[in-house]
PDB file of N, CA and C in Angstrom:
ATOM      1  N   UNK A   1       0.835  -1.174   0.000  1.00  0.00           N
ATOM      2  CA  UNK A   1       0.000   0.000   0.000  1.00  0.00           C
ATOM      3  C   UNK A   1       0.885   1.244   0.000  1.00  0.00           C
ATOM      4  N   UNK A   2       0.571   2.235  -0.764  1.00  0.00           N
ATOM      5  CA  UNK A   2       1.034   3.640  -1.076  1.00  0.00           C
ATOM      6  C   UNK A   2       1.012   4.317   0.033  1.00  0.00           C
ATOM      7  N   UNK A   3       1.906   5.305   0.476  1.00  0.00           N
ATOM      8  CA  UNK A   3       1.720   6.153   1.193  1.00  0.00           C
ATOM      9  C   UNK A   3       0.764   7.312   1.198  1.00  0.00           C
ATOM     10  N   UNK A   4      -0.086   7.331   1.090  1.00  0.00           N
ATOM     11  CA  UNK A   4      -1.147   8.496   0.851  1.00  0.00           C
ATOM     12  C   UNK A   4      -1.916   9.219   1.684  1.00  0.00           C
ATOM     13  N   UNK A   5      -1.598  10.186   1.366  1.00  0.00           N
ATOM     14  CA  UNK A   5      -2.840  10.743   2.512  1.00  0.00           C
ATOM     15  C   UNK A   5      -4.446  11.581   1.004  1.00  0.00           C
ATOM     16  N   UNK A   6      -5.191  11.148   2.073  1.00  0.00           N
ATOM     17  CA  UNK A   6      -6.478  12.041   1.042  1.00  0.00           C
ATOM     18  C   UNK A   6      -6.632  13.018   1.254  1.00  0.00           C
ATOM     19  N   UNK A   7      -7.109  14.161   0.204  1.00  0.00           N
ATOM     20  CA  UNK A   7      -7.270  15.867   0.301  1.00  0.00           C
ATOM     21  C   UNK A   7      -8.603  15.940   0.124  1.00  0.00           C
ATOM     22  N   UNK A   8      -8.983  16.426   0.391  1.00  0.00           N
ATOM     23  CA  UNK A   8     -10.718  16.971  -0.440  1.00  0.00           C
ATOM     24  C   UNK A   8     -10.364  18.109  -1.200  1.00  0.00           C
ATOM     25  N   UNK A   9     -11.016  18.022  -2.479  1.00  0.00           N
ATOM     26  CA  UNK A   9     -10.951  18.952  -3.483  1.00  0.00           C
ATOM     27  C   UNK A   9     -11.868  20.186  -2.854  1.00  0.00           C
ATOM     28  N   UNK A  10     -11.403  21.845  -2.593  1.00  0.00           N
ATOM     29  CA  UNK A  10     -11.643  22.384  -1.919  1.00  0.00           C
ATOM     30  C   UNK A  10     -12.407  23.218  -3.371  1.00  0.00           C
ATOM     31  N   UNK A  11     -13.794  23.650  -2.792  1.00  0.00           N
ATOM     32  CA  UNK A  11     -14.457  24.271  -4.148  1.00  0.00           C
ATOM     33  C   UNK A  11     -13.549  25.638  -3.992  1.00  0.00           C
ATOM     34  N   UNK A  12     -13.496  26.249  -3.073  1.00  0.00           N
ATOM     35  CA  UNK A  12     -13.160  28.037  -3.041  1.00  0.00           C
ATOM     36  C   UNK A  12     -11.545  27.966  -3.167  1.00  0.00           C
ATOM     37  N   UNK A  13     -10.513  26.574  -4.050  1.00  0.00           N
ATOM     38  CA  UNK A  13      -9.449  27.279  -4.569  1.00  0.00           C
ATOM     39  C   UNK A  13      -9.380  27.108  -5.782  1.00  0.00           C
ATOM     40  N   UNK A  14     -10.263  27.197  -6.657  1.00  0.00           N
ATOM     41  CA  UNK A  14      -9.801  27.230  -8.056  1.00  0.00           C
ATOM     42  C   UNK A  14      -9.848  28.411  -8.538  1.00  0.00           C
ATOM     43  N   UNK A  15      -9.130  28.988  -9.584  1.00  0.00           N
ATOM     44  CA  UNK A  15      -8.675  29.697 -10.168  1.00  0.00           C
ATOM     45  C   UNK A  15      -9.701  30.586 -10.839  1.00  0.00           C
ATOM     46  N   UNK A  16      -9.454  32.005  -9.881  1.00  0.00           N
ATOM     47  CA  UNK A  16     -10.769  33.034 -10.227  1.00  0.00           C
ATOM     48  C   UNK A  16     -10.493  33.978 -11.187  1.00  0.00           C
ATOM     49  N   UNK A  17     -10.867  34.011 -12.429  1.00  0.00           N
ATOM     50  CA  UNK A  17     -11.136  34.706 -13.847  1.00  0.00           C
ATOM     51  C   UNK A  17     -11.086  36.151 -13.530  1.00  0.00           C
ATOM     52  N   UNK A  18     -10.199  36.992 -13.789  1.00  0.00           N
ATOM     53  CA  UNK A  18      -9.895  38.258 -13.806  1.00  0.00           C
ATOM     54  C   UNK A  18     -10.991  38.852 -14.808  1.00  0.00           C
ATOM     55  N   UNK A  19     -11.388  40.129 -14.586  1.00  0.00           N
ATOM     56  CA  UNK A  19     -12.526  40.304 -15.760  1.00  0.00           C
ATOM     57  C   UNK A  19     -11.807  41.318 -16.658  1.00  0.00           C
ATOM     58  N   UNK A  20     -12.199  41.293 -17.823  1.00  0.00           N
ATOM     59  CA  UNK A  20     -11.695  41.948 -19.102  1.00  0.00           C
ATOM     60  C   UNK A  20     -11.555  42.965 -19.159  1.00  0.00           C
ATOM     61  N   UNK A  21     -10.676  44.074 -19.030  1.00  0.00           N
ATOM     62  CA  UNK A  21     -11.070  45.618 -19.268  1.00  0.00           C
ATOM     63  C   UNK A  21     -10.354  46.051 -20.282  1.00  0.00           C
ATOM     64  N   UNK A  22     -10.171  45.164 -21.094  1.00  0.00           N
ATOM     65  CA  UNK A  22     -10.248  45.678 -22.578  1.00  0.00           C
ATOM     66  C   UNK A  22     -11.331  46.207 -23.372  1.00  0.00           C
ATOM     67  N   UNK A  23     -12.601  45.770 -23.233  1.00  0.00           N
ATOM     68  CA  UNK A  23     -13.667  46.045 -23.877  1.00  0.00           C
ATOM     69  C   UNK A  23     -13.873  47.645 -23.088  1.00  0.00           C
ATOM     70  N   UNK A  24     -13.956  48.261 -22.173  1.00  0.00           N
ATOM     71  CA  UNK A  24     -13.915  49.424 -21.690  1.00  0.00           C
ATOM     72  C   UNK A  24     -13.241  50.321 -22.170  1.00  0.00           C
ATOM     73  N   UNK A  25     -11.795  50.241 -22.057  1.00  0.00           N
ATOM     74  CA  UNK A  25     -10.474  50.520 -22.540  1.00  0.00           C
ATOM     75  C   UNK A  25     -10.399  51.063 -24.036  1.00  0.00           C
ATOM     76  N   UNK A  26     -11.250  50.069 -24.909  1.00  0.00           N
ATOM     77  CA  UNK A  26     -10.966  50.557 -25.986  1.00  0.00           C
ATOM     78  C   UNK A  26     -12.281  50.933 -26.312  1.00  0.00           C
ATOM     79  N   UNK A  27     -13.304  51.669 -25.972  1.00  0.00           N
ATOM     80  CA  UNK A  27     -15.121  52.228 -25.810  1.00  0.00           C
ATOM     81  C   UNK A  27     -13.742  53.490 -25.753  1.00  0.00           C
ATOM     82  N   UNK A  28     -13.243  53.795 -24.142  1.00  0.00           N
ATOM     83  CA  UNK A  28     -12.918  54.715 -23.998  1.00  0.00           C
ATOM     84  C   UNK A  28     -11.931  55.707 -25.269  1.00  0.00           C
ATOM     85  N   UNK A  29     -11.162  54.382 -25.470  1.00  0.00           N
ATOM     86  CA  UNK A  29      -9.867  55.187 -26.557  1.00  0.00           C
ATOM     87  C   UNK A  29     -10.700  55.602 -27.994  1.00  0.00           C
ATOM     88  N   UNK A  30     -12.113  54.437 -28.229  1.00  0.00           N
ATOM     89  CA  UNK A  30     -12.893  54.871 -29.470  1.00  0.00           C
ATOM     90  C   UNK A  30     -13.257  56.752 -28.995  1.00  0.00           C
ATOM     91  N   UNK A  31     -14.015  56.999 -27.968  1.00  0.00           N
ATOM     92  CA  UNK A  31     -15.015  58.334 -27.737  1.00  0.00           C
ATOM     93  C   UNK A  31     -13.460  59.294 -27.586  1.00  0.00           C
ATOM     94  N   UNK A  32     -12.433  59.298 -27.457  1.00  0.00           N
ATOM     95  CA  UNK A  32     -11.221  59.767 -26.958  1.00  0.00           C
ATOM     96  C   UNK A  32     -10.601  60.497 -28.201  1.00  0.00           C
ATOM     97  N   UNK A  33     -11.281  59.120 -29.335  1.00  0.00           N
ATOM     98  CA  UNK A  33     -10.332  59.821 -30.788  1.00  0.00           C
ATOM     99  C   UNK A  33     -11.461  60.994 -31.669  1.00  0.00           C
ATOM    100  N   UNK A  34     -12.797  60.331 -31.556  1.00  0.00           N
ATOM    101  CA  UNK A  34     -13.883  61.452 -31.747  1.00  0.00           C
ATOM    102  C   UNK A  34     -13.895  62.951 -30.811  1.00  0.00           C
ATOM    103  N   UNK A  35     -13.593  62.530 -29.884  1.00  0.00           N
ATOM    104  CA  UNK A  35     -13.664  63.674 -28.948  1.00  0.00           C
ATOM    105  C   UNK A  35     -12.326  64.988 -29.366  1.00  0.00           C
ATOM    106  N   UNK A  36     -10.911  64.339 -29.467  1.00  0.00           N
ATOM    107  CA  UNK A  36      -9.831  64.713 -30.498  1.00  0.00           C
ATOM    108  C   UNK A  36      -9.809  65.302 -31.803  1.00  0.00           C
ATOM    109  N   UNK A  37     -10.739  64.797 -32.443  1.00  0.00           N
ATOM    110  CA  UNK A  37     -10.978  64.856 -33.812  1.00  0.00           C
ATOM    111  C   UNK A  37     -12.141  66.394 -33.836  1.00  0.00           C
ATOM    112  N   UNK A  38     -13.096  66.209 -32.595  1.00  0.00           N
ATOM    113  CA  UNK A  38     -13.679  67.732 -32.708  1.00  0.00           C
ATOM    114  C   UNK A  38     -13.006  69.162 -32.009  1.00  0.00           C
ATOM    115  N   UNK A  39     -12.151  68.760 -31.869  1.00  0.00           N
ATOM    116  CA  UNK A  39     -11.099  70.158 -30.880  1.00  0.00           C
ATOM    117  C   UNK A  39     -10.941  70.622 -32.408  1.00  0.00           C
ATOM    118  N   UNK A  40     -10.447  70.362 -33.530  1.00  0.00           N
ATOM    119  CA  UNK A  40      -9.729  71.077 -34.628  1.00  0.00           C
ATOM    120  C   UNK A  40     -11.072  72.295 -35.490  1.00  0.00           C
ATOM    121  N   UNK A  41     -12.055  71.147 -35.084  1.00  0.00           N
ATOM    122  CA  UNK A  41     -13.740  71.937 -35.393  1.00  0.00           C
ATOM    123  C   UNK A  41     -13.996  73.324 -34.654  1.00  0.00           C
ATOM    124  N   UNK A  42     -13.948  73.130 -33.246  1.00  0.00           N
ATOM    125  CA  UNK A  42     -14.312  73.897 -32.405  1.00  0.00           C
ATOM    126  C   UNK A  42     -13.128  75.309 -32.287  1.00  0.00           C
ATOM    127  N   UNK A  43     -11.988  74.774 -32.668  1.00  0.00           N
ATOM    128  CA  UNK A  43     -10.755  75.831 -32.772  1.00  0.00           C
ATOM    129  C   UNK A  43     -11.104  76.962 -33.873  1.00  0.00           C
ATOM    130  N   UNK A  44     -11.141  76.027 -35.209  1.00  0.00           N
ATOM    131  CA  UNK A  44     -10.878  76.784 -36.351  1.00  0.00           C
ATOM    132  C   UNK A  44     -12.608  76.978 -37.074  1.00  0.00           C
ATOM    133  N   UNK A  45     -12.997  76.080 -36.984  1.00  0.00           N
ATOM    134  CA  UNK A  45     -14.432  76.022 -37.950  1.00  0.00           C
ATOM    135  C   UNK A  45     -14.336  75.094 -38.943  1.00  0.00           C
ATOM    136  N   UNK A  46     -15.159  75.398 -39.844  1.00  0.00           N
ATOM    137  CA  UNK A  46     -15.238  75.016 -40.869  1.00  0.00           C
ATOM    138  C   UNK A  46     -14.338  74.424 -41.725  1.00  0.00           C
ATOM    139  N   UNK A  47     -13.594  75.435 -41.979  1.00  0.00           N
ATOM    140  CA  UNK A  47     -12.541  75.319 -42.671  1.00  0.00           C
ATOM    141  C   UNK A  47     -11.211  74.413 -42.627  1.00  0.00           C
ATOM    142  N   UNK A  48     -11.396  73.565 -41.619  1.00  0.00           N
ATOM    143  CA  UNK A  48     -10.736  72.264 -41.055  1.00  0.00           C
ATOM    144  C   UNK A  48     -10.980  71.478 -42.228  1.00  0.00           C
ATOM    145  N   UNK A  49     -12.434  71.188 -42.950  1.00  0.00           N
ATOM    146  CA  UNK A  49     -12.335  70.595 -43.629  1.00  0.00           C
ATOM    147  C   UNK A  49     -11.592  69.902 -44.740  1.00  0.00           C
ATOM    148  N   UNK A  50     -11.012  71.558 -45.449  1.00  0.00           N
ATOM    149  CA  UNK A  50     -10.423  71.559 -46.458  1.00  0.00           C
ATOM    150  C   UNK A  50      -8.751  70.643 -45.960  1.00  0.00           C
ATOM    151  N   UNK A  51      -8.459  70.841 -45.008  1.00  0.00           N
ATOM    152  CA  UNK A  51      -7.071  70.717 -44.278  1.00  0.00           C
ATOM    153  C   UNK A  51      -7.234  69.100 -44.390  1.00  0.00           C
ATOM    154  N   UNK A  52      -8.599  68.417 -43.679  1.00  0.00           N
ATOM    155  CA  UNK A  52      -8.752  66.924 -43.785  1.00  0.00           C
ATOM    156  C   UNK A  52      -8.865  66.454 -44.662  1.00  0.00           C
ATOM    157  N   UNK A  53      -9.281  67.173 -45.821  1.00  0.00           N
ATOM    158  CA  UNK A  53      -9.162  66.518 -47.240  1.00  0.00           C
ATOM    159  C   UNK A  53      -8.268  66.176 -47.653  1.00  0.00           C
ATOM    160  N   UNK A  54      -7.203  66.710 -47.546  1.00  0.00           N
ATOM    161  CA  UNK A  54      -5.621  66.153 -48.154  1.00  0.00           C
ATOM    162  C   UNK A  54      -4.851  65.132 -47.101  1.00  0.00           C
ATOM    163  N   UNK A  55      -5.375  65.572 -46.096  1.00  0.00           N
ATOM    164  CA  UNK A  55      -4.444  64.548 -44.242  1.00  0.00           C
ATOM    165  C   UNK A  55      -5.263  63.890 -43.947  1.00  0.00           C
ATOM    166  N   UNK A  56      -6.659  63.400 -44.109  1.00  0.00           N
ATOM    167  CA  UNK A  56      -7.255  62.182 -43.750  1.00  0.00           C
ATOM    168  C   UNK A  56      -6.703  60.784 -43.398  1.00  0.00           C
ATOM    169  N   UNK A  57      -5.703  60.174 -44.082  1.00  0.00           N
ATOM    170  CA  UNK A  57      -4.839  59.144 -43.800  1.00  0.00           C
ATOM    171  C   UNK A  57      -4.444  59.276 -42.775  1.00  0.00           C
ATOM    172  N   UNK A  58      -3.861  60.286 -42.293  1.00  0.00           N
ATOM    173  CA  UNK A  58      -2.909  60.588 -41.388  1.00  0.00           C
ATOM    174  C   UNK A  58      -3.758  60.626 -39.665  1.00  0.00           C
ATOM    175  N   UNK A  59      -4.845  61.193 -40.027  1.00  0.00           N
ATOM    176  CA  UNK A  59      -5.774  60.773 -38.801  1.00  0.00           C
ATOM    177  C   UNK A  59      -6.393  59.812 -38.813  1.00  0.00           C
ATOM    178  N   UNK A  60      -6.600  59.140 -39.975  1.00  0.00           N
ATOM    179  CA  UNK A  60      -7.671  58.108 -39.958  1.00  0.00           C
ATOM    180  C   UNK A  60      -6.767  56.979 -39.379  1.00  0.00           C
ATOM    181  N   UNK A  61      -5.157  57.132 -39.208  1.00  0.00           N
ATOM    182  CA  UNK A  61      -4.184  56.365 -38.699  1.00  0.00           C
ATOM    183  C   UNK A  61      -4.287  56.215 -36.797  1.00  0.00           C
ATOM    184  N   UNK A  62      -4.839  57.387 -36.541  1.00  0.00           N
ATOM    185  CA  UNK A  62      -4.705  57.734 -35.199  1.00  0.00           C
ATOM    186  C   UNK A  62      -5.788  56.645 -34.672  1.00  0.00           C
ATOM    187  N   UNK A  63      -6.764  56.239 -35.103  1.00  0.00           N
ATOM    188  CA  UNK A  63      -8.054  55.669 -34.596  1.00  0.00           C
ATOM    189  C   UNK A  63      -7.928  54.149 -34.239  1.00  0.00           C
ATOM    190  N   UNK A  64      -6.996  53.404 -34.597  1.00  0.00           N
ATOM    191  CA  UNK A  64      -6.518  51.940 -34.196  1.00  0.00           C
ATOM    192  C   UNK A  64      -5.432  52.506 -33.003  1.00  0.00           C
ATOM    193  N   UNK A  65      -4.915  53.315 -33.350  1.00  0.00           N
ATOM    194  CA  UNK A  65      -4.066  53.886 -32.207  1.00  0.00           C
ATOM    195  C   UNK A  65      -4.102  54.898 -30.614  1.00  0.00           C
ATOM    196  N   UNK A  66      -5.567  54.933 -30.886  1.00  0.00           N
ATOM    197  CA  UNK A  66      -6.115  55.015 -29.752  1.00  0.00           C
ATOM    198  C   UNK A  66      -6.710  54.412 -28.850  1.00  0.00           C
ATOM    199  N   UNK A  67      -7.562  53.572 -29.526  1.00  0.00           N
ATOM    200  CA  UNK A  67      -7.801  52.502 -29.171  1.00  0.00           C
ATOM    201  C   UNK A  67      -6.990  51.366 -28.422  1.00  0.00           C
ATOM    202  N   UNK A  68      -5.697  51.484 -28.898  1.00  0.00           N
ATOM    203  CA  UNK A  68      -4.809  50.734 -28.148  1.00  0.00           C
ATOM    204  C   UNK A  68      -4.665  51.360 -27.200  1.00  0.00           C
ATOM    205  N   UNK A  69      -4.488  52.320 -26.985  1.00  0.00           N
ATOM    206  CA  UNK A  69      -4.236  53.284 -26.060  1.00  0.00           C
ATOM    207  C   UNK A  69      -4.802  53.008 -25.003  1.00  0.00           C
ATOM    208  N   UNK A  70      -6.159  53.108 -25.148  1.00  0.00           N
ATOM    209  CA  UNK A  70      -7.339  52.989 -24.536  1.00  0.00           C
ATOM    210  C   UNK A  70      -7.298  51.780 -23.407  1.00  0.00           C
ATOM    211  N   UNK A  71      -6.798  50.565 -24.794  1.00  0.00           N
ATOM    212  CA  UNK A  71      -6.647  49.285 -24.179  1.00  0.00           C
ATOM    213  C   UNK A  71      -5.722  49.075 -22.944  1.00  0.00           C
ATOM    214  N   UNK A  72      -4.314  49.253 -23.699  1.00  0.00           N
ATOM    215  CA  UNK A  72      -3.334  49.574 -22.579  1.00  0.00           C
ATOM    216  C   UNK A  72      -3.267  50.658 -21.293  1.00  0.00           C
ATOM    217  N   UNK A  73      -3.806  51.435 -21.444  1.00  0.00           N
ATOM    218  CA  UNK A  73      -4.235  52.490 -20.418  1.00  0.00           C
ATOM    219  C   UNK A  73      -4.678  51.408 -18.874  1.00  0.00           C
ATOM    220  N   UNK A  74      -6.034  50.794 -19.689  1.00  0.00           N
ATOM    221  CA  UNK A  74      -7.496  49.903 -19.143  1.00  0.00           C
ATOM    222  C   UNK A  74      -6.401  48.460 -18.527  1.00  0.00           C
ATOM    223  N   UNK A  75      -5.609  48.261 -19.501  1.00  0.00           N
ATOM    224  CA  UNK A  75      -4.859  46.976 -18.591  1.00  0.00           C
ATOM    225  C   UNK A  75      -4.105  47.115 -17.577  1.00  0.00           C
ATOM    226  N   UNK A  76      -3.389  48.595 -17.626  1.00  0.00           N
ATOM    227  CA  UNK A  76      -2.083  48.643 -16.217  1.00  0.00           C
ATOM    228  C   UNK A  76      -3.116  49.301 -15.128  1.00  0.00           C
ATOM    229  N   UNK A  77      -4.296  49.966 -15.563  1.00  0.00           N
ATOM    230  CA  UNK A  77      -5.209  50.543 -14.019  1.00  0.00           C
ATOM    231  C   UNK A  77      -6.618  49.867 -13.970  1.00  0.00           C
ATOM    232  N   UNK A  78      -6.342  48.675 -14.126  1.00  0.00           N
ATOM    233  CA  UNK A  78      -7.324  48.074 -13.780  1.00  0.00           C
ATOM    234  C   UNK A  78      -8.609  48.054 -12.795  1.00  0.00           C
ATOM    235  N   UNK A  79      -9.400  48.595 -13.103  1.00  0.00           N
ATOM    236  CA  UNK A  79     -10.812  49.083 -12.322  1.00  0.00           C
ATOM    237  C   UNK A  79     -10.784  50.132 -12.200  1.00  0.00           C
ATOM    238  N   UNK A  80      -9.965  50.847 -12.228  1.00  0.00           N
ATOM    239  CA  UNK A  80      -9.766  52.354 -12.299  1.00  0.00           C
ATOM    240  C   UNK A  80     -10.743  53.031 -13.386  1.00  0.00           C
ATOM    241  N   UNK A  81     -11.839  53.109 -13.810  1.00  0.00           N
ATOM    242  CA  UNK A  81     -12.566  53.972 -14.654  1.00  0.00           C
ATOM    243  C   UNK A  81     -12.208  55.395 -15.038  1.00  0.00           C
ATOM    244  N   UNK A  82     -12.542  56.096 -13.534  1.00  0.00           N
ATOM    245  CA  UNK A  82     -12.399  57.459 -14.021  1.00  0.00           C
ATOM    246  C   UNK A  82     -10.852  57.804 -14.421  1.00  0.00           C
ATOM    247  N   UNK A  83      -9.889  57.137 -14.059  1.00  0.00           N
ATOM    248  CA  UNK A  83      -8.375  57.589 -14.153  1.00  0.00           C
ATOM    249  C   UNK A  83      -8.163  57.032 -15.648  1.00  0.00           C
ATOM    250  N   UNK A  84      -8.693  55.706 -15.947  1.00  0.00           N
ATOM    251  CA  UNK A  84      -8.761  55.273 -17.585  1.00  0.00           C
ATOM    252  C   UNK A  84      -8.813  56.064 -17.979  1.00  0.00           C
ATOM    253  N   UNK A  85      -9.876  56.663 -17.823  1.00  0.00           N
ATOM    254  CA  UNK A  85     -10.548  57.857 -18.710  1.00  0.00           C
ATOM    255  C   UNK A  85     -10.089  59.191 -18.681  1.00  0.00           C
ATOM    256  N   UNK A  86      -9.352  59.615 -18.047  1.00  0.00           N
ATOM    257  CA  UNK A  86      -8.871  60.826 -17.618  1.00  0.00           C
ATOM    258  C   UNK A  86      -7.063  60.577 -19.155  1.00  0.00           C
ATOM    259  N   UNK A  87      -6.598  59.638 -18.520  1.00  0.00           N
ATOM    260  CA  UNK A  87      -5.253  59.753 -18.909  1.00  0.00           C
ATOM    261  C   UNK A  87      -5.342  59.045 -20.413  1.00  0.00           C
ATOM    262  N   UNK A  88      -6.456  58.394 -20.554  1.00  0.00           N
ATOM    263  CA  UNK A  88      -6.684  58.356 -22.303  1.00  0.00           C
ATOM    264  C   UNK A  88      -7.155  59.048 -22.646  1.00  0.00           C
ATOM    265  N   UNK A  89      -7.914  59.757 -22.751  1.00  0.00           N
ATOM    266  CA  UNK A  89      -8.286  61.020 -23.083  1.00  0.00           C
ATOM    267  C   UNK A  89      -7.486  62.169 -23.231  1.00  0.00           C
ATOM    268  N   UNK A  90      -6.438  62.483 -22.014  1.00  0.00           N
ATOM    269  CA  UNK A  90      -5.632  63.200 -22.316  1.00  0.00           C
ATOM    270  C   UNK A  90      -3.997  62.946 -23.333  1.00  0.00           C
ATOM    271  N   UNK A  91      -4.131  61.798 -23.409  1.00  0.00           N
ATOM    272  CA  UNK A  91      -2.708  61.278 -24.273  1.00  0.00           C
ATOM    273  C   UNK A  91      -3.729  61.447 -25.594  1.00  0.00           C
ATOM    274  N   UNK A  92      -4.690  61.062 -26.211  1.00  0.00           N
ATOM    275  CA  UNK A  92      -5.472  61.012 -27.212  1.00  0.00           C
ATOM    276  C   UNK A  92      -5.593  61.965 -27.942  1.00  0.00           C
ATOM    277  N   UNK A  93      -5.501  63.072 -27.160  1.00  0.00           N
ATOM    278  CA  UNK A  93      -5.867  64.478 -27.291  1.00  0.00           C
ATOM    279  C   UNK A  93      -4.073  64.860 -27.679  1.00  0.00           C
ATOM    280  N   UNK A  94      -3.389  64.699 -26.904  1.00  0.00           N
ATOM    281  CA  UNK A  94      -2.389  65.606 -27.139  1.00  0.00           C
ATOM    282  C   UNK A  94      -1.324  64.635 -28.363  1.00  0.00           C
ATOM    283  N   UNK A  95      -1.824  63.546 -28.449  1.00  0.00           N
ATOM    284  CA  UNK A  95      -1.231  62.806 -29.862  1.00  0.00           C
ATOM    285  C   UNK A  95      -2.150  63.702 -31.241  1.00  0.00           C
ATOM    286  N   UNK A  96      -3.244  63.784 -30.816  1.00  0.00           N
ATOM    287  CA  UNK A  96      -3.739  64.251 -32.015  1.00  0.00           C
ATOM    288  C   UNK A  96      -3.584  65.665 -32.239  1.00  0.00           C
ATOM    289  N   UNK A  97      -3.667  66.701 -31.640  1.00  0.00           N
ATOM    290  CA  UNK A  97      -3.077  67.882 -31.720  1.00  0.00           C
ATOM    291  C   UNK A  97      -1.573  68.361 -31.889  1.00  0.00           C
ATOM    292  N   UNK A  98      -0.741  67.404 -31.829  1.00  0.00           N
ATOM    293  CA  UNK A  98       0.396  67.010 -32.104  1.00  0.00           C
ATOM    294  C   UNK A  98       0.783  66.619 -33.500  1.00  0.00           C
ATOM    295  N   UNK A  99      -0.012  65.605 -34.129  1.00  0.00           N
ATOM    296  CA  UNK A  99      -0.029  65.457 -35.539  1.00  0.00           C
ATOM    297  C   UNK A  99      -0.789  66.569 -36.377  1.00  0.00           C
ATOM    298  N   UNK A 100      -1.541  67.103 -35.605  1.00  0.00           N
ATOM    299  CA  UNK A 100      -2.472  68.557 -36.471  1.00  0.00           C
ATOM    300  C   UNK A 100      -1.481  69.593 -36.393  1.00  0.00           C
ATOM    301  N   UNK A 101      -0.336  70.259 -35.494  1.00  0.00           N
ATOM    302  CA  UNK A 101       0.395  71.076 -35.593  1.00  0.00           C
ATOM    303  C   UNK A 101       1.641  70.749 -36.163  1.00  0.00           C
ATOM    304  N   UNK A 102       1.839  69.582 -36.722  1.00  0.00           N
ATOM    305  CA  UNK A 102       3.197  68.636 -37.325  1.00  0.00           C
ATOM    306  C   UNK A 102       2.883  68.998 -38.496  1.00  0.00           C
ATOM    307  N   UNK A 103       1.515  68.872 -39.169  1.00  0.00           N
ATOM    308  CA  UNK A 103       0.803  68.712 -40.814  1.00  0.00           C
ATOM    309  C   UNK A 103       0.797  70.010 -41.078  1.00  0.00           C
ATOM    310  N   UNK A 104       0.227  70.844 -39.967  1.00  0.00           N
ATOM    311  CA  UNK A 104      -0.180  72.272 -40.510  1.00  0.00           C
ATOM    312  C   UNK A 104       1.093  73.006 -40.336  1.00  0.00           C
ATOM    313  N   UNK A 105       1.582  72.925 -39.933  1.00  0.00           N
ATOM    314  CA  UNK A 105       3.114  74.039 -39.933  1.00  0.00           C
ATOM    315  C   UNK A 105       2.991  74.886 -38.804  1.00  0.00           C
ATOM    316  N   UNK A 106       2.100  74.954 -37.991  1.00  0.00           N
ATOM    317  CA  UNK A 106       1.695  75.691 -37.269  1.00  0.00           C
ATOM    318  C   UNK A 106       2.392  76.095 -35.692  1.00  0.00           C
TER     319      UNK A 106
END
């Protein structure tokens, strides 16, 4: 006979599922790049348009890249909502006003 001793399989230690805050993360970095995208409206007017007609690529680049943002933001502060949202929003913002004063010469 084996040396054994018996355990009981204990229900409350198996391995508890962290919840996703990617799907948040990147909601946030989506409303972050829209929200970005209307500062150039509200600055200048109208006439932004003409400017996006030729640089569209160049922002339409920013929008997977916020999103990551968003994501990664949402993974290192985990449950953190309002601070997600605070510091993607503000990197979002100042990447994109950054590439608008890079394009425009400004």
């Amino acid at each position: 006979m084996h040396n054994v001793t018996p355990m009981l399989a204990g229900k409350n230690e198996r391995e508890q599922d962290e919840p996703s805050w990617s799907f948040p993360g990147g909601v946030i970095g989506f409303a972050a790049y829209w929200f970005a995208l209307a500062i150039p409206f509200l600055m200048y007017g109208a006439n932004v348009l003409f400017f996006f007609l030729y640089t569209w690529p160049f922002f339409l680049a920013l929008l997977p890249v916020s999103v990551l943002i968003g994501i990664v933001v949402s993974f290192m502060l985990r449950g953190k909502i309002f601070w997600m949202a605070v510091i993607t929003f503000a990197s979002v913002v100042c990447l994109f006003l950054m590439l608008f004063t890079f394009l425009s010469g400004w």
